[in-house]
N, C-alpha and C. Protein backbone atom coordinates (compact mmCIF):
# COMPACT_ATOMS: atom_id res chain seq x y z
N UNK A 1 0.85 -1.20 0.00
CA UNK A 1 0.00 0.00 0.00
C UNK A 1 0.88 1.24 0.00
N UNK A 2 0.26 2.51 -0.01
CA UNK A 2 0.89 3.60 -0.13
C UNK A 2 1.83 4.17 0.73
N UNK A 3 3.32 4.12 0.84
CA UNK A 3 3.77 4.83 1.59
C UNK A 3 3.63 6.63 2.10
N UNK A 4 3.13 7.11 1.19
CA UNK A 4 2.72 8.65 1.40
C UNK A 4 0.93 8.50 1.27
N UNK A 5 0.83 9.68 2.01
CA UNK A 5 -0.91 9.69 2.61
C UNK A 5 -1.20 10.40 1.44
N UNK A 6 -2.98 9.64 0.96
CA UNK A 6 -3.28 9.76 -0.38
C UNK A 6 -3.54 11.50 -0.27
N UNK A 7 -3.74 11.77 -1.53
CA UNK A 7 -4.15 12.88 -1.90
C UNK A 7 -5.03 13.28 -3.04
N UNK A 8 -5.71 14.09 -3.56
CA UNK A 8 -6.89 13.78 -4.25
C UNK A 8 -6.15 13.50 -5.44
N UNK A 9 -5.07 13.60 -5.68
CA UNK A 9 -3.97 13.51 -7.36
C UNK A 9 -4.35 11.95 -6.87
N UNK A 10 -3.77 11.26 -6.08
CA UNK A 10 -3.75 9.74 -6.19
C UNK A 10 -4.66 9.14 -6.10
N UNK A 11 -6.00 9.64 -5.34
CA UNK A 11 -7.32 8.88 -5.41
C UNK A 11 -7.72 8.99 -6.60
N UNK A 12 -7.42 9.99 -7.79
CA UNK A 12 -8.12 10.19 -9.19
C UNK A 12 -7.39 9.79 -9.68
N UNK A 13 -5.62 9.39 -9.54
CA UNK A 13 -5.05 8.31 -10.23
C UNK A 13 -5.56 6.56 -10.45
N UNK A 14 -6.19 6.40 -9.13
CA UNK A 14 -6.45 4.63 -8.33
C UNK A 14 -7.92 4.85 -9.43
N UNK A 15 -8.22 5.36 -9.26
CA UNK A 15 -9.72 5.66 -10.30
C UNK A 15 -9.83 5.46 -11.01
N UNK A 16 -9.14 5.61 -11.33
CA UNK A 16 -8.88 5.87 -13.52
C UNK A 16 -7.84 4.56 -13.63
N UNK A 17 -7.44 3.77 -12.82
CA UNK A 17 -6.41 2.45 -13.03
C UNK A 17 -5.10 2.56 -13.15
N UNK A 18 -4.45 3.91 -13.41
CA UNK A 18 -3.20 4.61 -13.75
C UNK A 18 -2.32 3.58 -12.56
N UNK A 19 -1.20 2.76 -13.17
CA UNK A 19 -0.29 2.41 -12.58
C UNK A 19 0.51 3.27 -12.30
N UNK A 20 1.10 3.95 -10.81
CA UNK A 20 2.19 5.10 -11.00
C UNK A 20 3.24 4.35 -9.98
N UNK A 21 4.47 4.91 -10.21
CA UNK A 21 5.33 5.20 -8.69
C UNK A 21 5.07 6.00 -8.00
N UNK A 22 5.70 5.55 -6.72
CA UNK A 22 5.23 6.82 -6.23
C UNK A 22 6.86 7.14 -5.82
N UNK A 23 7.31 9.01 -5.15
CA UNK A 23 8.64 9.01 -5.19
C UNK A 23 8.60 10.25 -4.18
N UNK A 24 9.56 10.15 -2.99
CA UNK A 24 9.33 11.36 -2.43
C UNK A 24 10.45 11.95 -2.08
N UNK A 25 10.88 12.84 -1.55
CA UNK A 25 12.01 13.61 -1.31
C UNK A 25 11.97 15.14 -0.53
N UNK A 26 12.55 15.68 0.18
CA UNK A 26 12.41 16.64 0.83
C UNK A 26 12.84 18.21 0.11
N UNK A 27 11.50 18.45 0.15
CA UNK A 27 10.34 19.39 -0.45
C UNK A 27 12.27 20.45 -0.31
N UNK A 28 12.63 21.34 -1.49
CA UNK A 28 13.15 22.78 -0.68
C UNK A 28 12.53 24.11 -1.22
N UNK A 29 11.94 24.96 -0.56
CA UNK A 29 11.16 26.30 -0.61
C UNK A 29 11.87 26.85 -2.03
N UNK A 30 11.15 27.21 -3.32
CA UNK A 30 11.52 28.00 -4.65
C UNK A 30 12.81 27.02 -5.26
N UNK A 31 12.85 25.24 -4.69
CA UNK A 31 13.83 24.70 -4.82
C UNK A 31 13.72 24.73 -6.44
N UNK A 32 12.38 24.50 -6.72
CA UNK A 32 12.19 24.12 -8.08
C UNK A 32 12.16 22.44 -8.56
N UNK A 33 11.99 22.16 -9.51
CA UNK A 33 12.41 20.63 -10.68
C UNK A 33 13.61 20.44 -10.27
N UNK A 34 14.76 21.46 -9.84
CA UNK A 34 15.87 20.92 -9.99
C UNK A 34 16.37 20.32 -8.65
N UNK A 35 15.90 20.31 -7.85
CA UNK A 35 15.90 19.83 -6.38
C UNK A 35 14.88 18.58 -6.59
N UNK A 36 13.95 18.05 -6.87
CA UNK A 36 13.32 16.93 -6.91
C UNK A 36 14.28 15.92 -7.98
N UNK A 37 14.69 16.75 -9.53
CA UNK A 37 15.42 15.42 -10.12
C UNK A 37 17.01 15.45 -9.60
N UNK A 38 17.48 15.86 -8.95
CA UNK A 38 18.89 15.62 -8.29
C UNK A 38 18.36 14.62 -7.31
N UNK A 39 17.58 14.95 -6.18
CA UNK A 39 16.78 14.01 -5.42
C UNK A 39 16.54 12.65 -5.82
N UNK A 40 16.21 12.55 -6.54
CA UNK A 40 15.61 11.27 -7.27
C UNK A 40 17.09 11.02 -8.44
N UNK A 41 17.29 11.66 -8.95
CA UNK A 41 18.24 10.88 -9.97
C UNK A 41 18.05 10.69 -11.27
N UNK A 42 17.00 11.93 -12.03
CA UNK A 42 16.36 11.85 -12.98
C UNK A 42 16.87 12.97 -13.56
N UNK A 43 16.74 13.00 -15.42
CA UNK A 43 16.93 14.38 -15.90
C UNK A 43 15.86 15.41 -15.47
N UNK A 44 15.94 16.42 -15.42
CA UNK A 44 15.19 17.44 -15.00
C UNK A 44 14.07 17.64 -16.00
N UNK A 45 14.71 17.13 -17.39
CA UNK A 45 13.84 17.75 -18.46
C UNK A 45 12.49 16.62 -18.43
N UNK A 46 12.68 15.49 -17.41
CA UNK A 46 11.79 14.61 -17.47
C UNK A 46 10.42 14.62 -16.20
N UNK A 47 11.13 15.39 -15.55
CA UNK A 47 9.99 16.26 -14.59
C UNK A 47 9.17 17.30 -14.94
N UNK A 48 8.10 17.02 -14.90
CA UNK A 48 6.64 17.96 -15.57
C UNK A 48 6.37 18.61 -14.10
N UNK A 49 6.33 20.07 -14.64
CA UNK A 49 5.85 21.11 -13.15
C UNK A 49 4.53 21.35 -14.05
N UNK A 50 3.72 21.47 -12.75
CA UNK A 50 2.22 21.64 -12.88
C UNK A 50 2.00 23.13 -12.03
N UNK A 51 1.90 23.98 -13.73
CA UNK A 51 1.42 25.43 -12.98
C UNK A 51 0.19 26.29 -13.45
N UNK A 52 -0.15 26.93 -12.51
CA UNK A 52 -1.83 27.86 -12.23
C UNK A 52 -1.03 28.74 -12.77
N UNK A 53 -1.78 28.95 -14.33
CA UNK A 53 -2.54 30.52 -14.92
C UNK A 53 -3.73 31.39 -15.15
N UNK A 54 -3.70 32.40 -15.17
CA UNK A 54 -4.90 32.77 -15.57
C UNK A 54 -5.13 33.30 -16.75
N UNK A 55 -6.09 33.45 -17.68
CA UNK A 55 -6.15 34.32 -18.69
C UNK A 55 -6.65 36.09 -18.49
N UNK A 56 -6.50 36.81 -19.25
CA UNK A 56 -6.97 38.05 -19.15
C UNK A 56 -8.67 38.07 -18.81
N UNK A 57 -9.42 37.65 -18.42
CA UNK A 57 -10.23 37.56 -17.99
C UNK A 57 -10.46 36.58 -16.67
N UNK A 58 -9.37 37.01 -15.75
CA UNK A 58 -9.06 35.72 -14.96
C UNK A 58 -9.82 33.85 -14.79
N UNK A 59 -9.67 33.82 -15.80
CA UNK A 59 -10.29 32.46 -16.08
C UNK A 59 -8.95 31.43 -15.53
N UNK A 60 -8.96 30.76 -14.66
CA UNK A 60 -7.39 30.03 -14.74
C UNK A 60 -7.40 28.61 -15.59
N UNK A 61 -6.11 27.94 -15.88
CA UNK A 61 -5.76 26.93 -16.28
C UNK A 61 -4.81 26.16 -15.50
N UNK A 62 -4.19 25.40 -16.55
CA UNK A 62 -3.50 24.60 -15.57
C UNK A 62 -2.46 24.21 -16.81
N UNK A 63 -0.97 24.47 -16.48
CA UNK A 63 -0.06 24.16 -17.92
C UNK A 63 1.04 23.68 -17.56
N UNK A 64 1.01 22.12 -17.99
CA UNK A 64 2.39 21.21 -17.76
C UNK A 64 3.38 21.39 -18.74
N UNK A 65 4.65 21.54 -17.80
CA UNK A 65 5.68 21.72 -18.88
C UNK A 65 7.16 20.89 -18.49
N UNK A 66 7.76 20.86 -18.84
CA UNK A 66 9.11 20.51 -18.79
C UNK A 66 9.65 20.92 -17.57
N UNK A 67 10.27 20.53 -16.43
CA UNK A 67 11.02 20.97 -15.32
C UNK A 67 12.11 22.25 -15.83
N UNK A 68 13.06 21.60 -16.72
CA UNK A 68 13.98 22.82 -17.13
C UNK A 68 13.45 23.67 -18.61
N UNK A 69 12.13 23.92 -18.29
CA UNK A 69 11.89 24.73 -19.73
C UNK A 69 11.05 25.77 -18.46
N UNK A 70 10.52 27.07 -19.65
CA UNK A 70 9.78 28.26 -18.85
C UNK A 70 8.57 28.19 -20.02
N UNK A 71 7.66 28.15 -19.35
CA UNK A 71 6.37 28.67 -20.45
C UNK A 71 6.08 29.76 -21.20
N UNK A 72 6.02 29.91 -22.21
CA UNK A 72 6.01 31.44 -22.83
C UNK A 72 4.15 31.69 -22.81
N UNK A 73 4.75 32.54 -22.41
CA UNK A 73 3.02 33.22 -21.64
C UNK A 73 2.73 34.14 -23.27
N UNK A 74 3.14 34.32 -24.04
CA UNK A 74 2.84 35.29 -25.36
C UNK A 74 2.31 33.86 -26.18
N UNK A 75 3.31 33.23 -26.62
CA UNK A 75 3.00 31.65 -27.21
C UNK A 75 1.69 31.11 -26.62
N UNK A 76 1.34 30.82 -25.35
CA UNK A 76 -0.11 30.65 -24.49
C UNK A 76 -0.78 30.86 -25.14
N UNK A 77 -0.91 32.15 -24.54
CA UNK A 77 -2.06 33.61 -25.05
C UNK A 77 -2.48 32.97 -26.67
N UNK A 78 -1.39 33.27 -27.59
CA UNK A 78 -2.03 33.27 -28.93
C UNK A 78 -2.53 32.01 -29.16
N UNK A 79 -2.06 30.74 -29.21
CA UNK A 79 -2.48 29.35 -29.27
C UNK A 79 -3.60 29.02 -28.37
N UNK A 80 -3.92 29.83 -27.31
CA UNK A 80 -5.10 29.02 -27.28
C UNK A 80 -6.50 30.68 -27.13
N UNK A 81 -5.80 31.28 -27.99
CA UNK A 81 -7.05 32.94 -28.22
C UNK A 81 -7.32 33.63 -27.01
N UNK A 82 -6.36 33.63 -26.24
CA UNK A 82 -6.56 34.54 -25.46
C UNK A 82 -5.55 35.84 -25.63
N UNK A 83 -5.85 37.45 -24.64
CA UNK A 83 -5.75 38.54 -25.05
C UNK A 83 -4.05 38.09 -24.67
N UNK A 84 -4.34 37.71 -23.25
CA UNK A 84 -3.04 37.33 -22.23
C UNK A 84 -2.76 36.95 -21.74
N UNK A 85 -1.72 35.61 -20.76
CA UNK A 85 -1.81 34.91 -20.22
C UNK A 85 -0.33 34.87 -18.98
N UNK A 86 -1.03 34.59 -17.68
CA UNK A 86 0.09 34.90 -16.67
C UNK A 86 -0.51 33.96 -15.15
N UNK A 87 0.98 34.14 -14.61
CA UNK A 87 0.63 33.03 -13.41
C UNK A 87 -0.03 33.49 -12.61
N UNK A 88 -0.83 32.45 -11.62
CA UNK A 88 -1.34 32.80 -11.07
C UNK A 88 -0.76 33.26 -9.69
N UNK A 89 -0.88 34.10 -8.75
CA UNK A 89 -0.49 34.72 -7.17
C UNK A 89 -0.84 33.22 -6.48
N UNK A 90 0.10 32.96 -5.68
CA UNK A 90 0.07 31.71 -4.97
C UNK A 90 -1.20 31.34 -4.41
N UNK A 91 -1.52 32.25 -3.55
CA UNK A 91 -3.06 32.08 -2.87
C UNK A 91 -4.56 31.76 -4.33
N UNK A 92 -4.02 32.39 -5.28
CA UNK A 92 -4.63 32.20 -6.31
C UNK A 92 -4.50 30.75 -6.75
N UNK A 93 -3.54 30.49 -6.72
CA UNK A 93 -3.67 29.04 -7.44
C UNK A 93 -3.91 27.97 -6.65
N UNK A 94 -3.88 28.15 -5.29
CA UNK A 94 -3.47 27.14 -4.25
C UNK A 94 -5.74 27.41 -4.60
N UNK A 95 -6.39 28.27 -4.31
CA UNK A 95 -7.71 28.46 -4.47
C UNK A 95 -8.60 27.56 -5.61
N UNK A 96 -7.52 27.51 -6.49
CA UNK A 96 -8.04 27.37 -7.97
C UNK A 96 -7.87 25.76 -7.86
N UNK A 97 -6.41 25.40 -7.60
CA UNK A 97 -6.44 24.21 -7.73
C UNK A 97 -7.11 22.95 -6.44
N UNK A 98 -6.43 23.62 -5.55
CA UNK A 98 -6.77 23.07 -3.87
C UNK A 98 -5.86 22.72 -3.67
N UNK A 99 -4.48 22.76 -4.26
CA UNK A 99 -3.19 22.60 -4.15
C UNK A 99 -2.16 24.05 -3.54
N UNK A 100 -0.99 23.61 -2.70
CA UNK A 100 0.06 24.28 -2.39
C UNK A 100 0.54 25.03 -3.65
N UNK A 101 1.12 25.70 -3.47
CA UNK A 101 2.57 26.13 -4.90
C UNK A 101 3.38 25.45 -4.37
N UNK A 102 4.28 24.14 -5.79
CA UNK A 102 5.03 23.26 -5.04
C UNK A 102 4.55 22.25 -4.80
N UNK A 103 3.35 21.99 -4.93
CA UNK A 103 2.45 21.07 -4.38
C UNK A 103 1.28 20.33 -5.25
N UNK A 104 1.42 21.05 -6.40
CA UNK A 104 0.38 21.38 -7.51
C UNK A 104 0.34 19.79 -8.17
N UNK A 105 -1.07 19.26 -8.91
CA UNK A 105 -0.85 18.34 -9.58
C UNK A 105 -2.03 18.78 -10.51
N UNK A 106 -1.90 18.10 -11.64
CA UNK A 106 -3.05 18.26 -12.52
C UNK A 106 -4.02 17.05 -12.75
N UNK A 107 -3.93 16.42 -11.66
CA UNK A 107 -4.95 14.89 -10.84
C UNK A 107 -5.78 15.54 -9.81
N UNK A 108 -7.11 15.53 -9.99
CA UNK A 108 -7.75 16.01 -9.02
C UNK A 108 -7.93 17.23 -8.26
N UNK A 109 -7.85 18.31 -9.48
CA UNK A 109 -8.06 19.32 -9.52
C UNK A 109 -9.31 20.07 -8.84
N UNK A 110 -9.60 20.87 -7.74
CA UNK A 110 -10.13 21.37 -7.30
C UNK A 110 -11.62 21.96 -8.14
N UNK A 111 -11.24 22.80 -8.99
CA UNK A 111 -11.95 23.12 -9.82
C UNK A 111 -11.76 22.44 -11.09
N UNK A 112 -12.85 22.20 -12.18
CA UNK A 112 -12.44 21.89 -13.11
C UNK A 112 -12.14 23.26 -13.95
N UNK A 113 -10.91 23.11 -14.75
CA UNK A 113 -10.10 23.82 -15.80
C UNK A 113 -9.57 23.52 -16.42
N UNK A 114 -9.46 24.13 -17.72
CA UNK A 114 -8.78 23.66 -19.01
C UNK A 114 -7.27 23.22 -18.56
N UNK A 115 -6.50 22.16 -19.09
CA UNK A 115 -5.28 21.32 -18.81
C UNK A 115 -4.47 21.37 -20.28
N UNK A 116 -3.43 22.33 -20.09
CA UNK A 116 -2.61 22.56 -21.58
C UNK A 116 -1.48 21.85 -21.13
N UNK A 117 -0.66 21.13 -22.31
CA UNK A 117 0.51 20.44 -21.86
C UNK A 117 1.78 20.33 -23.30
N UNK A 118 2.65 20.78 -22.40
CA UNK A 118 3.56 21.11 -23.61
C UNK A 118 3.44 19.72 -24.59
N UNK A 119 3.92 19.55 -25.67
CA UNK A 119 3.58 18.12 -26.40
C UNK A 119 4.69 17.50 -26.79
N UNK A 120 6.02 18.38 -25.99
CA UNK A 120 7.15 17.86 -26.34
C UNK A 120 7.16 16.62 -25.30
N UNK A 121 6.51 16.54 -24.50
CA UNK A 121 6.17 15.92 -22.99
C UNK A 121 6.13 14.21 -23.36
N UNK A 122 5.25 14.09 -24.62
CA UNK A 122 4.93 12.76 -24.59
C UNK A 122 6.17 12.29 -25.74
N UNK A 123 7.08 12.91 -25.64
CA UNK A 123 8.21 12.08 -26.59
C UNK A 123 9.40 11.53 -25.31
N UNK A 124 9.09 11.84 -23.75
CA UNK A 124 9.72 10.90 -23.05
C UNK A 124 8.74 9.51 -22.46
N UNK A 125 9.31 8.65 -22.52
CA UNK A 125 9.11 7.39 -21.84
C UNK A 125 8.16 7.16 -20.71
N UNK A 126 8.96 8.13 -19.38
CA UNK A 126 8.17 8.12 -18.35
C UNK A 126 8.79 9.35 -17.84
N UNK A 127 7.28 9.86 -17.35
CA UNK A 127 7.69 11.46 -16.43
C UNK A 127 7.24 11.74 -15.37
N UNK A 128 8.26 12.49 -14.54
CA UNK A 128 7.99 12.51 -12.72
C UNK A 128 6.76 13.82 -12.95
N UNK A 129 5.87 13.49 -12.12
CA UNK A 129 4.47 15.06 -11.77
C UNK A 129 4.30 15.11 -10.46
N UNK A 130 4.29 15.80 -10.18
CA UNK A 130 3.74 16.28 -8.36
C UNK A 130 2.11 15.56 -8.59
N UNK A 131 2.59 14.92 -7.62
CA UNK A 131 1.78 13.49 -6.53
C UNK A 131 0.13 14.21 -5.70
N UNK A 132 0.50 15.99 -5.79
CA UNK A 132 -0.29 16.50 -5.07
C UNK A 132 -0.17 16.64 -3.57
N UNK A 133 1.30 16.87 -2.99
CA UNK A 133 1.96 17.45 -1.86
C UNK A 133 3.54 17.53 -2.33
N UNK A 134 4.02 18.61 -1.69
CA UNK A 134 4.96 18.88 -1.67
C UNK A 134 6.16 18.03 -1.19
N UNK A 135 7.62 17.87 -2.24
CA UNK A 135 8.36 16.90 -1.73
C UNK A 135 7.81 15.29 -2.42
N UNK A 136 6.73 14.68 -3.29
CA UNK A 136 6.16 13.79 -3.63
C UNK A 136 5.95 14.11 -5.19
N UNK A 137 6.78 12.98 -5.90
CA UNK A 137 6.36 13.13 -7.31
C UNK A 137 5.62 11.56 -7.51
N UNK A 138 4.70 11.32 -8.72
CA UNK A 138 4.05 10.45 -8.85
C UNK A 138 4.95 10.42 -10.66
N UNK A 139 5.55 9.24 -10.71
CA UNK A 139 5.63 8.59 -12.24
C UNK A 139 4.82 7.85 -13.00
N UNK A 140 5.13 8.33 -14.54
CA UNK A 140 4.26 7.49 -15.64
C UNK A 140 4.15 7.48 -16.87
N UNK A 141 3.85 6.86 -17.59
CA UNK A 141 4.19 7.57 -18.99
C UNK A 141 3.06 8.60 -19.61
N UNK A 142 4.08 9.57 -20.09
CA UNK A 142 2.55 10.40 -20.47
C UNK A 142 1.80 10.14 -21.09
N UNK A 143 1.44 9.07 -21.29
CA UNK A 143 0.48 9.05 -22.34
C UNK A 143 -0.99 8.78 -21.01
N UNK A 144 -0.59 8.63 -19.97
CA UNK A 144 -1.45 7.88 -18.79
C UNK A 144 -2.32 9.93 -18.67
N UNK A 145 -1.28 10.83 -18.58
CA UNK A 145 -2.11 11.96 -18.63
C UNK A 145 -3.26 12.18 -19.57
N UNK A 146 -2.54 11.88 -20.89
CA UNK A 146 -3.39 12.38 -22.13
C UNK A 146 -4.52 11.54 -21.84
N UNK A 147 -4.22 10.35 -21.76
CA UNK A 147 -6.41 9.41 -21.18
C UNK A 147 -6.71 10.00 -20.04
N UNK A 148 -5.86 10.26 -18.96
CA UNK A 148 -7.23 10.66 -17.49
C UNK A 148 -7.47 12.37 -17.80
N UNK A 149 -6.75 12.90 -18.13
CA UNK A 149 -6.86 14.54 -17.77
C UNK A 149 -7.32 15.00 -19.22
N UNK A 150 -6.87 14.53 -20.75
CA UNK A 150 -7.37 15.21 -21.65
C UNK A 150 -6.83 16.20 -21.89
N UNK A 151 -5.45 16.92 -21.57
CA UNK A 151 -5.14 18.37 -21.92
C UNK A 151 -5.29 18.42 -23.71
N UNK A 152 -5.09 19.57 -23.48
CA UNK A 152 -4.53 20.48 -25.02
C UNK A 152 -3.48 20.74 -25.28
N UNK A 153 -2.82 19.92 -26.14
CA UNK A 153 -1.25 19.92 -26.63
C UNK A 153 -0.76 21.16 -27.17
N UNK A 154 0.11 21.61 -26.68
CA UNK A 154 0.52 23.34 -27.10
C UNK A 154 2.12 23.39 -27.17
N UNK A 155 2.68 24.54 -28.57
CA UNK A 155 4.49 24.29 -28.15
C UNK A 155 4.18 25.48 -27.60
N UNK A 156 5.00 25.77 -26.34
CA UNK A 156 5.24 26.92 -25.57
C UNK A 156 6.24 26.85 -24.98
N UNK A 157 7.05 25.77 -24.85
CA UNK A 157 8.54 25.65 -24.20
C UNK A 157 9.37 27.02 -24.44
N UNK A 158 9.89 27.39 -23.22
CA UNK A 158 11.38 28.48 -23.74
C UNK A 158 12.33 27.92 -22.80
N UNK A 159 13.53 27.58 -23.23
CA UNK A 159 14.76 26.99 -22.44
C UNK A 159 14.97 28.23 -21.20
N UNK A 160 15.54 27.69 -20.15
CA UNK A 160 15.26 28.47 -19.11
C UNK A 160 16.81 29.19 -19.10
């Protein structure tokens, strides 16, 4: 059984049948991707951070990307018709999602919201995602996202 206490990312993983790992490591404050794949022993570029935006009409989303890439918020905006697109204020997203910053997963999302995901994503094997607490990544291959969550494949990568 589970060594880390479930969280709504893993009860909507067990749901949906998603075989994952599970992987944990000690959380460090603005540590970033690059403190979880040193932790673990993984390329960075294979860790998907799960982050709260909003659009110019504060509508939020939710946009997985690459650990060592940055999202281009202009690229966003135009690909999916909006005016503008930017992160959300922590308390904002932690609201939106029901998740920490740091903590974020795109499993069992608080609210439902649109789920964009870079599409360079599904040309690795298997990729680490926050588990839905901080310090806890959950593995899998992406393709296990594209059936439970459904995002919208978007290029928005910018090397960091």
């Amino acid at each position: 059984m589970s060594k880390h206490s479930e969280t709504p990312a893993t009860m909507m993983l067990k749901e949906h049948g998603v075989s994952y790992g599970e992987h944990i490591y000690d959380y460090v404050e603005h540590g970033g991707t690059g403190v979880s794949s040193t932790a673990l022993g993984v390329i960075e570029h294979h860790v998907v951070k799960t982050l709260i935006f909003e659009d110019d009409k504060r509508a939020p989303m939710c946009v997985l990307m690459h650990g060592d890439r940055k999202v281009s918020t202009k690229e966003l905006a135009r690909q999916i018709g909006a005016k503008r697109v930017s992160p959300c204020k922590p308390e904002d997203a932690h609201r939106h999602s029901g998740y920490q910053v740091g903590g974020c997963s795109p499993f069992g999302l608080r609210k439902p919201m649109p789920v964009y995901m870079q599409k360079s994503v599904l040309d690795i094997e298997r990729i680490y995602i926050n588990g839905g607490k901080r310090g806890f990544l959950v593995s899998m291959p992406p393709s296990e996202i594209v059936r439970v969550v459904k995002p919208t494949l978007v290029d928005v990568a910018l090397i960091e």
